[in-house]
C-alpha atoms as a PDB file:
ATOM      1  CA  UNK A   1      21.516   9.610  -5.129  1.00  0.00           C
ATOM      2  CA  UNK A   2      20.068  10.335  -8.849  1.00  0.00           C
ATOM      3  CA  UNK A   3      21.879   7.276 -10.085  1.00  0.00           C
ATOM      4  CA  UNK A   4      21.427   4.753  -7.498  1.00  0.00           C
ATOM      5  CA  UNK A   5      19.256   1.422  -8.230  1.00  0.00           C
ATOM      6  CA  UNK A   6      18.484  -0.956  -6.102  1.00  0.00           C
ATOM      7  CA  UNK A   7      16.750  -4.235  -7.104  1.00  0.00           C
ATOM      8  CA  UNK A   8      14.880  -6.858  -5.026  1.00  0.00           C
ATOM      9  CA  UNK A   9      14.519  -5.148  -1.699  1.00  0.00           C
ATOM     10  CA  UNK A  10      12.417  -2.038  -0.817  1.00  0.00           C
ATOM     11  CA  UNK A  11      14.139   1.045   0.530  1.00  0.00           C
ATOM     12  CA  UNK A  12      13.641   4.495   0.866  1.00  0.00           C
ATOM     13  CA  UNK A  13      16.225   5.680  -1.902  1.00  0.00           C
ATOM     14  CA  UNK A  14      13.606   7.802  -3.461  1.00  0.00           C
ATOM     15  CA  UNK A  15      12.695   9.967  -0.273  1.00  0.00           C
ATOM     16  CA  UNK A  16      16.457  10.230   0.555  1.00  0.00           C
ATOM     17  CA  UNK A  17      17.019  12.059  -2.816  1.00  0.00           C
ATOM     18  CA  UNK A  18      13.671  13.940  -2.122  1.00  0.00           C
ATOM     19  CA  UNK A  19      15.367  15.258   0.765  1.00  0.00           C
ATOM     20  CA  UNK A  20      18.334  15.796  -0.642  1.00  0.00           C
ATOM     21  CA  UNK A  21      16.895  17.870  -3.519  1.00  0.00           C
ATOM     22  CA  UNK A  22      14.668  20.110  -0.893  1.00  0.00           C
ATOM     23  CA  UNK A  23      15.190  23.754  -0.444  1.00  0.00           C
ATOM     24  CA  UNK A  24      15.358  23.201   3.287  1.00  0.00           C
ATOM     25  CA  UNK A  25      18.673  20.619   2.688  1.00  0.00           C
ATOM     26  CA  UNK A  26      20.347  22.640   0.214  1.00  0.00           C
ATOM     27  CA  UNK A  27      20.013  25.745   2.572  1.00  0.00           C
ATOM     28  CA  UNK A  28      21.164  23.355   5.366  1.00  0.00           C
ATOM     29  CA  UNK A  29      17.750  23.990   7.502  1.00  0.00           C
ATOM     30  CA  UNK A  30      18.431  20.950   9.432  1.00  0.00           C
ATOM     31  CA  UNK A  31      16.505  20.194  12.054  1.00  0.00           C
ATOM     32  CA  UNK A  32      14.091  17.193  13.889  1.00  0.00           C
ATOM     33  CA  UNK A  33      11.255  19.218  12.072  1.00  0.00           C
ATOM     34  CA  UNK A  34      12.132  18.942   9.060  1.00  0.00           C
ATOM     35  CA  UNK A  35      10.194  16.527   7.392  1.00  0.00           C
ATOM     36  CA  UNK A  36       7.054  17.194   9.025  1.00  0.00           C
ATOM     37  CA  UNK A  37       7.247  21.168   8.294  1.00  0.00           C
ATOM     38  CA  UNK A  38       8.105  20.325   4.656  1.00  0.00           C
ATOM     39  CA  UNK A  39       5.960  16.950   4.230  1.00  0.00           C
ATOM     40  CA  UNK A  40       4.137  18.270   0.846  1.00  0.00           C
ATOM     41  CA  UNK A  41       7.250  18.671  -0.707  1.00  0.00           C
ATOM     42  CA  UNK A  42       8.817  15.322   0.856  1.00  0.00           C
ATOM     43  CA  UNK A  43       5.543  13.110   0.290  1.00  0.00           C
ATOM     44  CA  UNK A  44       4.157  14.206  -3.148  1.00  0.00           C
ATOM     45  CA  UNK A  45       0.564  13.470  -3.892  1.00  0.00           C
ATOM     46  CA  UNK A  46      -0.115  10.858  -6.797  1.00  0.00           C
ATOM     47  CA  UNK A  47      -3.118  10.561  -8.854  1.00  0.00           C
ATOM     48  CA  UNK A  48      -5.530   9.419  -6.781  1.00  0.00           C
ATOM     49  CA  UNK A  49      -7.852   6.452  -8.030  1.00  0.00           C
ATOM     50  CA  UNK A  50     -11.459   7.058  -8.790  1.00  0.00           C
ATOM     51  CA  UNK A  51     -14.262   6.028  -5.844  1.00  0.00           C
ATOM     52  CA  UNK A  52     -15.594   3.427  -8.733  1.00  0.00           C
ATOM     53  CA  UNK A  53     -11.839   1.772  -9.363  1.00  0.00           C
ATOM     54  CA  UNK A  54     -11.722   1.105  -5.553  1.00  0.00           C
ATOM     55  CA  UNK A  55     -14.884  -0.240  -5.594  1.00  0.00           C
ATOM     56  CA  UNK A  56     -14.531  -2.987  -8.000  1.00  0.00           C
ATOM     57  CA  UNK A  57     -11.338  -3.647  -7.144  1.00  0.00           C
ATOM     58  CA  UNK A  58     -12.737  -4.129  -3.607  1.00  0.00           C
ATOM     59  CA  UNK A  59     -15.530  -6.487  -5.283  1.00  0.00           C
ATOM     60  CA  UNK A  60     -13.246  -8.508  -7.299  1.00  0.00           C
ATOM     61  CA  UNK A  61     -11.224  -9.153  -3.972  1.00  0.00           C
ATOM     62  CA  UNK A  62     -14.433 -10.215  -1.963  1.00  0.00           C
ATOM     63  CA  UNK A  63     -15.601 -12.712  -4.557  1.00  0.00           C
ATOM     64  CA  UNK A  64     -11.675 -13.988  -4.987  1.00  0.00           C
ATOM     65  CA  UNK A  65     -12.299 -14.905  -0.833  1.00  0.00           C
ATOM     66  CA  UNK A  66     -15.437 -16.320  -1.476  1.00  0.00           C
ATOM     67  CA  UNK A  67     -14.171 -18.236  -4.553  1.00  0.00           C
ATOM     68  CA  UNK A  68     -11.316 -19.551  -2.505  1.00  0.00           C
ATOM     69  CA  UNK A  69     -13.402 -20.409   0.533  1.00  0.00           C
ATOM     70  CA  UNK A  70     -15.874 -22.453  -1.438  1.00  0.00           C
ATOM     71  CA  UNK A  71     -13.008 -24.454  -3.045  1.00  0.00           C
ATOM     72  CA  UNK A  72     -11.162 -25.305   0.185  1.00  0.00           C
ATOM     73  CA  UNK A  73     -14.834 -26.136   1.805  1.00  0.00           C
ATOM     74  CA  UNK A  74     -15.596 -28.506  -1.112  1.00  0.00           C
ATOM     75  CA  UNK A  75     -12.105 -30.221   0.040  1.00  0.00           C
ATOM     76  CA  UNK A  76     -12.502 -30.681   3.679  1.00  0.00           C
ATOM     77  CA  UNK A  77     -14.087 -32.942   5.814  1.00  0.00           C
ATOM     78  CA  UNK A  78     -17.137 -30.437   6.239  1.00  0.00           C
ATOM     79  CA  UNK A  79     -18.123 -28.229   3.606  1.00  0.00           C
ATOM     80  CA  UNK A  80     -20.568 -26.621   5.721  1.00  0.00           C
ATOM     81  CA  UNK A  81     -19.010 -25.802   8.475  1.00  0.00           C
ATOM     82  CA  UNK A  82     -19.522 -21.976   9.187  1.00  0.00           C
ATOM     83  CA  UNK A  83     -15.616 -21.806   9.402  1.00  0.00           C
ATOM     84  CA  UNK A  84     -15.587 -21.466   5.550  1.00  0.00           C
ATOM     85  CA  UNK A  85     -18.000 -18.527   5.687  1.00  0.00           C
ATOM     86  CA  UNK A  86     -15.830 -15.213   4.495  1.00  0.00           C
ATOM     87  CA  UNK A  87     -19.190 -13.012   4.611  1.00  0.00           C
ATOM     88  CA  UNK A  88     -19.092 -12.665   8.464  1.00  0.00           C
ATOM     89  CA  UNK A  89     -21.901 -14.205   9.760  1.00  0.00           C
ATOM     90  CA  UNK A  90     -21.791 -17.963  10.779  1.00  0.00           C
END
């Protein structure tokens, strides 16, 4: 499982070999409750990303809407129809 690449699809190659690589598997502890009873080793935790990366990244996406909304009102028939509005209200 080490050695096996896939390219242009997603799969779940990488949880297989966690699995594979557990205590639990290698000491043939098979059962349906497996993965939940061993989920911290299965599903390790990655960095997580600061409140204030969210945030802006969360901004930057709002004004990309708005940006987008603008331009596609400025090319209909009615750029002031509240169907353009991305902030909710209308």
């Amino acid at each position: 499982m080490r050695d096996t690449r896939i390219a242009g699809v997603t799969t779940n190659v990488e949880f297989l070999r966690r699995i594979c690589e557990s205590t639990a598997f290698a000491q043939a502890q098979l059962e349906t409750g497996l993965i939940e009873r061993h989920r911290a080793e299965l599903f390790p935790q990655r960095g997580s990303v600061p409140h204030e990366v969210l945030a802006a990244a969360a901004l930057a996406e709002l004004a990309h809407e708005e940006r987008t909304a603008r331009a596609r009102a400025a090319r209909s028939g009615d750029p002031h129809s509240p169907w353009h509005e991305v902030d909710g209200g209308g």
